[in-house]
Protein backbone atom coordinates (compact mmCIF):
# COMPACT_ATOMS: atom_id res chain seq x y z
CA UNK A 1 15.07 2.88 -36.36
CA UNK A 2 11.77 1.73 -37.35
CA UNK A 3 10.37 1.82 -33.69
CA UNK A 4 11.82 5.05 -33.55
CA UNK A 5 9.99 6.63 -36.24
CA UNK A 6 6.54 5.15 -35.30
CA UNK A 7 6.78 6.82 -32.24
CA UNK A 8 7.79 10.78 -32.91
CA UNK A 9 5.58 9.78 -35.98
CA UNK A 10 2.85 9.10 -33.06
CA UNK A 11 4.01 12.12 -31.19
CA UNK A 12 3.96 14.20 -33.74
CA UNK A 13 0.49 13.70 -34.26
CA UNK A 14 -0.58 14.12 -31.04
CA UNK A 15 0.72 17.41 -31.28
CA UNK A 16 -1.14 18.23 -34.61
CA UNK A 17 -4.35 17.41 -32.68
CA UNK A 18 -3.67 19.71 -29.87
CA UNK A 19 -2.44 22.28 -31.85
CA UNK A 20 -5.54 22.27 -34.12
CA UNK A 21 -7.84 22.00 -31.19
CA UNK A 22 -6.63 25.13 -29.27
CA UNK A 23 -7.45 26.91 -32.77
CA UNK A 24 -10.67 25.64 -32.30
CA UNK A 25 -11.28 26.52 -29.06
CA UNK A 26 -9.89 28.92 -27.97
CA UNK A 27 -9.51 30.78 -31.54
CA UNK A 28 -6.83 33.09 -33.44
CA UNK A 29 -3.39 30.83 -33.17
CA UNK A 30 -4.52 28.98 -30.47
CA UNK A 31 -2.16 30.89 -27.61
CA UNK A 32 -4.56 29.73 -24.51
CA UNK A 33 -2.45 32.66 -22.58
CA UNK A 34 -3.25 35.18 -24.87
CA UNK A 35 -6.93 34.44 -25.60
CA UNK A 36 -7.38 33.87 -22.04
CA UNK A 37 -6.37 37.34 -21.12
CA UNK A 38 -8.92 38.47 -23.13
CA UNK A 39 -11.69 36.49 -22.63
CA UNK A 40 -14.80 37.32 -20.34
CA UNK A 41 -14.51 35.79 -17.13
CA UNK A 42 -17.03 33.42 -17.85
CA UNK A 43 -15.83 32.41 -20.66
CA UNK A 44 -12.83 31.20 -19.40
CA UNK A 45 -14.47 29.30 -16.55
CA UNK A 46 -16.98 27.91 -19.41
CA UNK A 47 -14.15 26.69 -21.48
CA UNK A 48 -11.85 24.86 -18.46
CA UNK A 49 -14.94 23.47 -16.87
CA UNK A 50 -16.39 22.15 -20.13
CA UNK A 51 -12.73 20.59 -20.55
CA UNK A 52 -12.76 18.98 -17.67
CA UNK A 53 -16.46 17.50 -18.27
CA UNK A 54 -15.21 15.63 -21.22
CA UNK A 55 -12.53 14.81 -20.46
CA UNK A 56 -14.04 12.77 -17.60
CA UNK A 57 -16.79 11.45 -19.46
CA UNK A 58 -14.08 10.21 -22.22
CA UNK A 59 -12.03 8.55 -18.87
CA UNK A 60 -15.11 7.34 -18.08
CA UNK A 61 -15.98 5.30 -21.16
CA UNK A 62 -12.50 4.07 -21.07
CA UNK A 63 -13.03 1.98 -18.03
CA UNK A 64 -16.06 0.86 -19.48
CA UNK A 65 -15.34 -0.36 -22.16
CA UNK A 66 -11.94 -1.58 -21.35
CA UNK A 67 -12.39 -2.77 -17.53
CA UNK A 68 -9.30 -4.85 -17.71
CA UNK A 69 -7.02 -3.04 -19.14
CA UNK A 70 -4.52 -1.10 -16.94
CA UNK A 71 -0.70 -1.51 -18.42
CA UNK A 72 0.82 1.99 -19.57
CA UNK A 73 4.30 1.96 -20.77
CA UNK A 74 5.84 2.01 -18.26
CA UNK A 75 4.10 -0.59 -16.37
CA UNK A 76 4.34 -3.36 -19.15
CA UNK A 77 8.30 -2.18 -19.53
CA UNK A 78 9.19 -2.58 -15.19
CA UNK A 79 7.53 -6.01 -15.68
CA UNK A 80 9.39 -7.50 -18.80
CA UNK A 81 6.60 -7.17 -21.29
CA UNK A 82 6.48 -5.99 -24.59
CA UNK A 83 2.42 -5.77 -25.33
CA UNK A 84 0.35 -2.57 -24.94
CA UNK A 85 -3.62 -2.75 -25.82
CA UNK A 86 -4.52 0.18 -27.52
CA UNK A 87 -8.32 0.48 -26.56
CA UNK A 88 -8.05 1.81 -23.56
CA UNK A 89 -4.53 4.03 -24.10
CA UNK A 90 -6.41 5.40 -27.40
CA UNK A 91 -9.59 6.93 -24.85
CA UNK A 92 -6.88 7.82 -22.02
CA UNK A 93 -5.30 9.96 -25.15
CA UNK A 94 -8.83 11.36 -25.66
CA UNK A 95 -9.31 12.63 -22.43
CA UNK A 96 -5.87 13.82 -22.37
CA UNK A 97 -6.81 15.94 -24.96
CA UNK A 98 -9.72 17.66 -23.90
CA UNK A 99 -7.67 18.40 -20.71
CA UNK A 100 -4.97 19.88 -22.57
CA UNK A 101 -7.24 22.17 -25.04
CA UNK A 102 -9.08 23.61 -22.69
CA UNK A 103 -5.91 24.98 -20.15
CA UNK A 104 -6.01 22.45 -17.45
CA UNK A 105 -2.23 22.85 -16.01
CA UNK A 106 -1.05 18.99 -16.87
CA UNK A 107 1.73 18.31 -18.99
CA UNK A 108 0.77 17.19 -23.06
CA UNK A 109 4.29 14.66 -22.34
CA UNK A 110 2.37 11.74 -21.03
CA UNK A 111 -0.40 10.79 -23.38
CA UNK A 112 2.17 12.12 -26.61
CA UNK A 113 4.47 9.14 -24.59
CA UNK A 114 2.07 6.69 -24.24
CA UNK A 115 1.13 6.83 -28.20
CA UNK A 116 4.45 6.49 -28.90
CA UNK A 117 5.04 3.48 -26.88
CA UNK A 118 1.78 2.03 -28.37
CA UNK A 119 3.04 2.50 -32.08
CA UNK A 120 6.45 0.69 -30.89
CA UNK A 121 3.94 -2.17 -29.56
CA UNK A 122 1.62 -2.23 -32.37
CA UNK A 123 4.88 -2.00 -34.88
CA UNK A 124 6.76 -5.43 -33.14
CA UNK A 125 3.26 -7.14 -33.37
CA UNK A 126 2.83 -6.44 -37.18
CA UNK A 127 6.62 -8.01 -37.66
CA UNK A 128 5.48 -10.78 -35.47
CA UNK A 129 8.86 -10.30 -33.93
CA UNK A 130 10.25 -11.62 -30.68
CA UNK A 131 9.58 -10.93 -26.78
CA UNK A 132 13.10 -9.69 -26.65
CA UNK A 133 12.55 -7.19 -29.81
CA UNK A 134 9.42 -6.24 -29.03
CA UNK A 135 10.14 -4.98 -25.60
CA UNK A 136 13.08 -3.16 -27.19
CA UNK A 137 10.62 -1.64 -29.72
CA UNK A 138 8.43 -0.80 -26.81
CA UNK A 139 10.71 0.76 -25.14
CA UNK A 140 13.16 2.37 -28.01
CA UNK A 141 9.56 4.10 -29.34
CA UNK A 142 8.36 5.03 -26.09
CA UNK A 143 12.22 6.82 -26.06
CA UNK A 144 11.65 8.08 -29.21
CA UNK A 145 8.03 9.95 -27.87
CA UNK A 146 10.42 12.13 -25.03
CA UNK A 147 13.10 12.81 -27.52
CA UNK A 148 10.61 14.29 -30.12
CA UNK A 149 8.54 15.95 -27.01
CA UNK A 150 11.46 17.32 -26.14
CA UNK A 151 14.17 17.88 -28.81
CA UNK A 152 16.56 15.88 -26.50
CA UNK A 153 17.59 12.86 -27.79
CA UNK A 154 20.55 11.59 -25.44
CA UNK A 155 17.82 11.98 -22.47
CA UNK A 156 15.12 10.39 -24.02
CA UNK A 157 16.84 7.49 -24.26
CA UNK A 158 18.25 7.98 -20.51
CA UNK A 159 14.77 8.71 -19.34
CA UNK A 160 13.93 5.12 -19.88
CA UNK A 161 17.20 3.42 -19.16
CA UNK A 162 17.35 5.52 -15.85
CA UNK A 163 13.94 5.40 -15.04
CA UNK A 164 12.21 2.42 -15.98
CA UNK A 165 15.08 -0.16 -16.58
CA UNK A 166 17.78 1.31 -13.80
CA UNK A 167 20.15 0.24 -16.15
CA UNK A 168 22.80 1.67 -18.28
CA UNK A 169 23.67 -1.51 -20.47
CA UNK A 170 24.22 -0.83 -23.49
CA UNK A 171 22.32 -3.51 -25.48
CA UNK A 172 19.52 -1.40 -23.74
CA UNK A 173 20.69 1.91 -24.28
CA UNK A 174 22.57 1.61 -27.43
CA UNK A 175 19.36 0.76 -29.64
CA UNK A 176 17.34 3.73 -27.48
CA UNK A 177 19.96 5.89 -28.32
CA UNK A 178 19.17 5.05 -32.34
CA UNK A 179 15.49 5.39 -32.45
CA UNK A 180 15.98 8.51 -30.25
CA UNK A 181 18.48 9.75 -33.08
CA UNK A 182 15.91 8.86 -35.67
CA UNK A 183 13.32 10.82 -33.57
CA UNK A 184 15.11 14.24 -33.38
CA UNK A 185 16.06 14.26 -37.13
CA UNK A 186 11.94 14.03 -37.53
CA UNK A 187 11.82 16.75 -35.58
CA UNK A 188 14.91 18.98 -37.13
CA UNK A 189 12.92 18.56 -39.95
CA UNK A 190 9.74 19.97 -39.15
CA UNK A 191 9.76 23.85 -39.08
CA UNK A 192 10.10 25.88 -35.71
CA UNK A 193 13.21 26.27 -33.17
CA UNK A 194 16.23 24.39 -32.63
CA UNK A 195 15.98 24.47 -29.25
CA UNK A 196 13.26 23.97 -27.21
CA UNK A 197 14.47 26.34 -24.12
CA UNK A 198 16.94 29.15 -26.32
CA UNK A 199 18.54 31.14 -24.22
CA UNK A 200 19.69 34.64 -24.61
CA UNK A 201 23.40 35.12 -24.64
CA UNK A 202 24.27 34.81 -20.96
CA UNK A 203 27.80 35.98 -19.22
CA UNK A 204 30.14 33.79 -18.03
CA UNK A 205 29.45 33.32 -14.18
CA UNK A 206 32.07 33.67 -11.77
CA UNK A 207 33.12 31.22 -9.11
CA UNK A 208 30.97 33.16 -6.45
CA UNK A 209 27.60 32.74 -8.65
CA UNK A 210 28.55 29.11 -9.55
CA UNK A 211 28.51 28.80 -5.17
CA UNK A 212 25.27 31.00 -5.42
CA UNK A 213 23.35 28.59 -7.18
CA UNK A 214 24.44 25.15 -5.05
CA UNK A 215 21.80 26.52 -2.18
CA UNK A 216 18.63 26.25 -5.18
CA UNK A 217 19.60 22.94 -5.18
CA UNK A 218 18.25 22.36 -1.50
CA UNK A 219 15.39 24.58 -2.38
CA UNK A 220 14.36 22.49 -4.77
CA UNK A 221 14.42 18.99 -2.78
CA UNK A 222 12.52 20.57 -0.24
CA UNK A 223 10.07 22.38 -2.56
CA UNK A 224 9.26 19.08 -4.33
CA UNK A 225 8.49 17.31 -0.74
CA UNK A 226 5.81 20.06 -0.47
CA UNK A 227 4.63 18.55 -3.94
CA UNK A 228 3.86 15.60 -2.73
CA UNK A 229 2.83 16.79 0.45
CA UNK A 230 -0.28 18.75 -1.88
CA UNK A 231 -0.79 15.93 -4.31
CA UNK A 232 -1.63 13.55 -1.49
CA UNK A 233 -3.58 16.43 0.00
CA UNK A 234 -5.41 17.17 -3.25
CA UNK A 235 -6.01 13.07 -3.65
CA UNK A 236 -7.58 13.16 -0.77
CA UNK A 237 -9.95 16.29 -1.57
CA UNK A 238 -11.31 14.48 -4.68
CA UNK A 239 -11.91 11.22 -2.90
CA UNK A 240 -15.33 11.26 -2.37
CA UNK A 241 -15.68 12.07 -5.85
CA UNK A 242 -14.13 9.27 -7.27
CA UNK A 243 -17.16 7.59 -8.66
CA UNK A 244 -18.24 10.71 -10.64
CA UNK A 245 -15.42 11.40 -13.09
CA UNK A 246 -17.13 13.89 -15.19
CA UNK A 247 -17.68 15.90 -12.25
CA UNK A 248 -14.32 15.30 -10.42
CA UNK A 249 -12.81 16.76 -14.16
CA UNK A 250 -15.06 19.17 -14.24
CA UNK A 251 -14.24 20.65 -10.56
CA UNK A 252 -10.28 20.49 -11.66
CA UNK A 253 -10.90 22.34 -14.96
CA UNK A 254 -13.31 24.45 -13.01
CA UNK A 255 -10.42 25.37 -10.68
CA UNK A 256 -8.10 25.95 -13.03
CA UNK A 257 -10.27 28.48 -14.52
CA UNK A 258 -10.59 30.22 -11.29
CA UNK A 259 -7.08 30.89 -10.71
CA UNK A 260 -7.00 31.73 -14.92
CA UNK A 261 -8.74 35.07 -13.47
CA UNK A 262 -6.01 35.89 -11.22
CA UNK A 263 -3.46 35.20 -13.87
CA UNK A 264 -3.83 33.23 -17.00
CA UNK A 265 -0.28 31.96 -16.82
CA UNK A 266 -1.54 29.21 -14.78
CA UNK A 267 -3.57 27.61 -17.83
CA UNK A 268 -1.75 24.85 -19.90
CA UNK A 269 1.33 22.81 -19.28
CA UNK A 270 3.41 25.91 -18.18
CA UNK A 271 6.36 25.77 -21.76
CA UNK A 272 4.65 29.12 -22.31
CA UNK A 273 5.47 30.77 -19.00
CA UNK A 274 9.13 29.10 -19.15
CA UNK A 275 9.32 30.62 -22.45
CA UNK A 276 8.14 34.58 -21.34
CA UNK A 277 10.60 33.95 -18.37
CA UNK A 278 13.40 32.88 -20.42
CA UNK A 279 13.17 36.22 -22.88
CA UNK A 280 11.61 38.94 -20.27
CA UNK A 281 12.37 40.61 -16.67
CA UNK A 282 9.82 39.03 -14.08
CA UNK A 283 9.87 41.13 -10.99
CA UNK A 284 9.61 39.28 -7.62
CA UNK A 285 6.21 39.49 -7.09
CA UNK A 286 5.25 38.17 -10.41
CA UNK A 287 7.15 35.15 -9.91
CA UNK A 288 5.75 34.62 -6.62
CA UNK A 289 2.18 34.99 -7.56
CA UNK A 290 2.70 32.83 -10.69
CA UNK A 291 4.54 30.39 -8.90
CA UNK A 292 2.14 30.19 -5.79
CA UNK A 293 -1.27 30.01 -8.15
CA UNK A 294 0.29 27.67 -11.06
CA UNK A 295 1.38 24.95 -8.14
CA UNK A 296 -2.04 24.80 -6.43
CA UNK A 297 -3.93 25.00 -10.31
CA UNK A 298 -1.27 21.64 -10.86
CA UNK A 299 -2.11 20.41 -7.68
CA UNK A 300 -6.32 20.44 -8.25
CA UNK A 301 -5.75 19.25 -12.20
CA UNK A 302 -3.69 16.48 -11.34
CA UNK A 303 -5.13 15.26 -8.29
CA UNK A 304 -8.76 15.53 -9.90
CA UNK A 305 -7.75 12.82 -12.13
CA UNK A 306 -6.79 14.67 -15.35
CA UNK A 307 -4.92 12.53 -17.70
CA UNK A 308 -1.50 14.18 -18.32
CA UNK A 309 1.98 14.61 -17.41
CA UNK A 310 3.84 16.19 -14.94
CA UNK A 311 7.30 16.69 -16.55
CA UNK A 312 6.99 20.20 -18.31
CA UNK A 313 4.78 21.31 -15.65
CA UNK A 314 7.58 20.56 -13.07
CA UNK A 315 9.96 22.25 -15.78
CA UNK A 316 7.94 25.43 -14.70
CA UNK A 317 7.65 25.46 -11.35
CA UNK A 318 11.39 25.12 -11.17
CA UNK A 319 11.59 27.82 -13.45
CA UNK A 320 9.46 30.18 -11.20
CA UNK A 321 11.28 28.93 -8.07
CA UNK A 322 14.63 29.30 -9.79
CA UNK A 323 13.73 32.94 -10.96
CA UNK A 324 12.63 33.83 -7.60
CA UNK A 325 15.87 32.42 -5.70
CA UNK A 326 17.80 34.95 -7.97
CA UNK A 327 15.61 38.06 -7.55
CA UNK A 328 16.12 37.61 -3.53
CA UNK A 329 19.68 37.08 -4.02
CA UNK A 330 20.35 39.83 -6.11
CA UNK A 331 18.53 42.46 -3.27
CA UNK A 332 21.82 41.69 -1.56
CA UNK A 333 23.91 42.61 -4.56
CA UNK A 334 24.52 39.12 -5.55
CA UNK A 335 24.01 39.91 -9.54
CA UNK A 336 23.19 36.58 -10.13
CA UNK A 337 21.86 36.28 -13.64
CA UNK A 338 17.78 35.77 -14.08
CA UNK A 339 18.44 32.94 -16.96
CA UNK A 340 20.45 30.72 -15.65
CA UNK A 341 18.52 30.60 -12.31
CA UNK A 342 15.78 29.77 -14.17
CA UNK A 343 17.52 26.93 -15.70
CA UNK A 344 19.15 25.46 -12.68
CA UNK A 345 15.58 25.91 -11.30
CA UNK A 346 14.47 23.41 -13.33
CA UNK A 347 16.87 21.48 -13.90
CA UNK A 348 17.19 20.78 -9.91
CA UNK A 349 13.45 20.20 -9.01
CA UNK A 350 13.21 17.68 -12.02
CA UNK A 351 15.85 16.09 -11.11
CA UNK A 352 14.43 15.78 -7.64
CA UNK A 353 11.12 15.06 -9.29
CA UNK A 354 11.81 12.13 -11.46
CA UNK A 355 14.80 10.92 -9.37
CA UNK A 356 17.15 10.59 -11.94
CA UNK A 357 19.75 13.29 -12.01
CA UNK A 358 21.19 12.28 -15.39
CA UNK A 359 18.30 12.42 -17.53
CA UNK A 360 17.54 15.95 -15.66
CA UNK A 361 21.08 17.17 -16.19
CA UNK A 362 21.22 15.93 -19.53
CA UNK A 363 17.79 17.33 -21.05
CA UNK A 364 18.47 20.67 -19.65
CA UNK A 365 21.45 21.27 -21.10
CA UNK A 366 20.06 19.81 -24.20
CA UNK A 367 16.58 22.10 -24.37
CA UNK A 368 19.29 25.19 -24.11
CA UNK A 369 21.98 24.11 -25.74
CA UNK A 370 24.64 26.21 -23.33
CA UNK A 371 27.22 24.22 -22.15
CA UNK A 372 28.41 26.66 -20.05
CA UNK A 373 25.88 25.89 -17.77
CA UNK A 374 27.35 22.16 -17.56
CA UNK A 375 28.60 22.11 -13.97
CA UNK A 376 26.41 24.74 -12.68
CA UNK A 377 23.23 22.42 -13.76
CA UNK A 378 25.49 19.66 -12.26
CA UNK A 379 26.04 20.81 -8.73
CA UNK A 380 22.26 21.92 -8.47
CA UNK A 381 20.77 18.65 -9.80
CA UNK A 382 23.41 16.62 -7.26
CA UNK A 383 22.21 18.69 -4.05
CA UNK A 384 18.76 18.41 -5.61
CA UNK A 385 18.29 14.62 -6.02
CA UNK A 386 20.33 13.76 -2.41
CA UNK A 387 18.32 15.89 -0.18
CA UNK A 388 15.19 14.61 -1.75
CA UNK A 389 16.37 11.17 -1.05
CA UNK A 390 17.20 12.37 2.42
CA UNK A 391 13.66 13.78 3.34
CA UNK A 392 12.19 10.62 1.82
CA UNK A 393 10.68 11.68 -1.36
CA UNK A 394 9.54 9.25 -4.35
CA UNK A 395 9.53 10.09 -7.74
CA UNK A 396 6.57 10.93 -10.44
CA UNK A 397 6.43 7.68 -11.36
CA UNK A 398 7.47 5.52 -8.39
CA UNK A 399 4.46 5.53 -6.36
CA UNK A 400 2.25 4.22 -9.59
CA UNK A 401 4.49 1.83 -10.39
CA UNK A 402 4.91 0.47 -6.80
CA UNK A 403 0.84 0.72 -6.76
CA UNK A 404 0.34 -1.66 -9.91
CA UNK A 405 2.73 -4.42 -8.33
């Protein structure tokens, strides 16, 4: 419980910080979308660039100062450990930041994670407890961070069992489960929605549209092989920059800002454009150009070296994809309903994303809170995950894991 609450505690300012900087920034209520839209062109490429800039010269202090430092959470956790060093996760958060404020399309989930894991570490050093305990603290606060990120607290603690430990034992999953509890009461108690994703009354589908959506299932697998296919593409493009992290940041912001003037839903993590889809009618063609212009502005921020998740901006581009399957259908007289593409959408390419259809059937039904969409989301993440294990695809997190030993 008390790992727990040092995390979403850590989380939950993380958010304050982010919240109070896109005031700053980009002014009003800090809605980057809105401001954005309304911003001289310059300005907008001004702002993202600048972002980026920082952010690389705060990433770039970080290795300087703290050369031998390279656990993250998840790192420590697949290796048995239970100690995190806070220098260099503290200047990693930093540059996080800056990434975040000023639009670049990565997700806010990874740094807000990190810190949470980091309280857990610094909490079971304090209470000078043992390796055991404090690699449950680690791990029940790092929990504790996706639960609060993400008002799910069943799949935060499934995200690490599933993901990191591959195990569903309960002396790990049982204490998870607690501080993940403790978590989502913190944030119950806060002001704003119940649910992260709410979801406009939607009609019971039929047996044909349940059939409908098993197909976006595929989609997705395949779609998220294309994903990797541009993130090693878009690894490669910044290569020769690698030395010159302010302006490898800088060109990714920069980027980002560019395709901001085609349409500023492609700045920030992408919760915004989930949300818009969620409550309004997007035609076809807005979903394609959104979708086509916020995967290649994810592509340039994350390959540039950004510091950031890529869970809620996966969210979105499942969304889009979902949203897009249905509009195409529906020109044949499908009438399959907008929403809940849009939720199986995401629901399938996470699941194919993170490899771990659980956690991704789980938290979506959790962020909407319809359980009508139970086996619908089931079917879609299934197809999902196998055909990305057929074509060969890792996860997120795999590859960085494997790449650190």
């Amino acid at each position: 419980m008390l790992a727990g609450l040092a995390g979403a505690l850590a989380a939950l300012l993380f958010r304050l910080l982010l919240e109070q900087g896109s005031m700053l920034l980009w002014g009003g209520k800090g809605d980057v979308l809105v401001q954005a839209g309304v911003l001289p062109w310059y300005g907008v490429l001004l702002l993202t660039c600048g972002g980026g800039a920082l952010a690389g010269g705060l990433l770039q202090q970080a290795q300087r100062r703290y050369p031998d430092q390279h656990g993250d959470y998840m790192t420590v956790l697949a290796n048995g450990g239970h100690q995190l060093r806070p220098g260099r996760s503290m200047w990693h958060a930093a540059s996080a930041a800056a990434s975040i404020i000023s639009g670049c399309a990565i997700g806010r989930e990874g740094a807000m994670i990190q810190l949470a894991a980091q309280a857990g570490s610094q909490l079971g050093a304090c209470l000078r407890t043992d390796a055991v305990t404090a690699t449950q603290m680690l791990a029940c606060a790092a929990a504790a961070g996706v639960a609060f990120a993400y008002q799910s607290p069943l799949a935060g603690a499934l995200f690490i069992a599933e993901i990191v430990f591959r195990s569903y034992s309960p002396r790990l999953l049982l204490p998870m489960l607690l501080a993940c509890g403790v978590a989502w009461l913190l944030e119950r108690a806060l002001p704003g929605p119940a649910l992260l994703y709410a979801l406009p009354r939607l009609p019971t589908l039929s047996l044909l549209q349940v059939l409908l959506l098993l197909p976006l299932g595929l989609v997705c697998g395949v779609f998220w092989s294309l994903m990797l296919l541009g993130l090693a593409r878009g690894s490669k493009l910044f290569r020769p920059l690698m030395p010159y992290m302010v302006l490898r940041l800088a060109l990714g912001g920069l980027a980002c800002g560019v395709l901001a003037l085609l349409t500023p839903y492609v700045l920030g993590n992408g919760s915004s454009v989930i949300q818009n889809a969620l409550h309004a009618y997007w035609p076809a063609l807005l979903l394609l150009q959104v979708l086509l212009c916020k995967f290649l502005a994810i592509i340039l921020s994350s390959s540039s070296g950004a510091q950031g998740g890529l869970f809620t901006p996966t969210l979105c581009l499942g969304a889009l994809l979902g949203g897009l399957y249905a509009c195409l259908l529906n020109v044949f007289g499908a009438d399959l309903p907008l929403q809940a593409a849009l939720v199986a959408g995401m629901a399938g390419l996470l699941a194919a994303a993170i490899r771990a259809p659980l956690t991704a059937w789980v938290m979506l039904l959790e962020m909407t809170g319809d359980p009508l969409l139970a086996l619908p989301l089931a079917m879609v993440v299934a197809s999902a995950y196998w055909l990305a294990g057929q074509l060969g695809s890792h996860s997120l997190y795999a590859a960085s894991l494997y790449g650190r030993g």
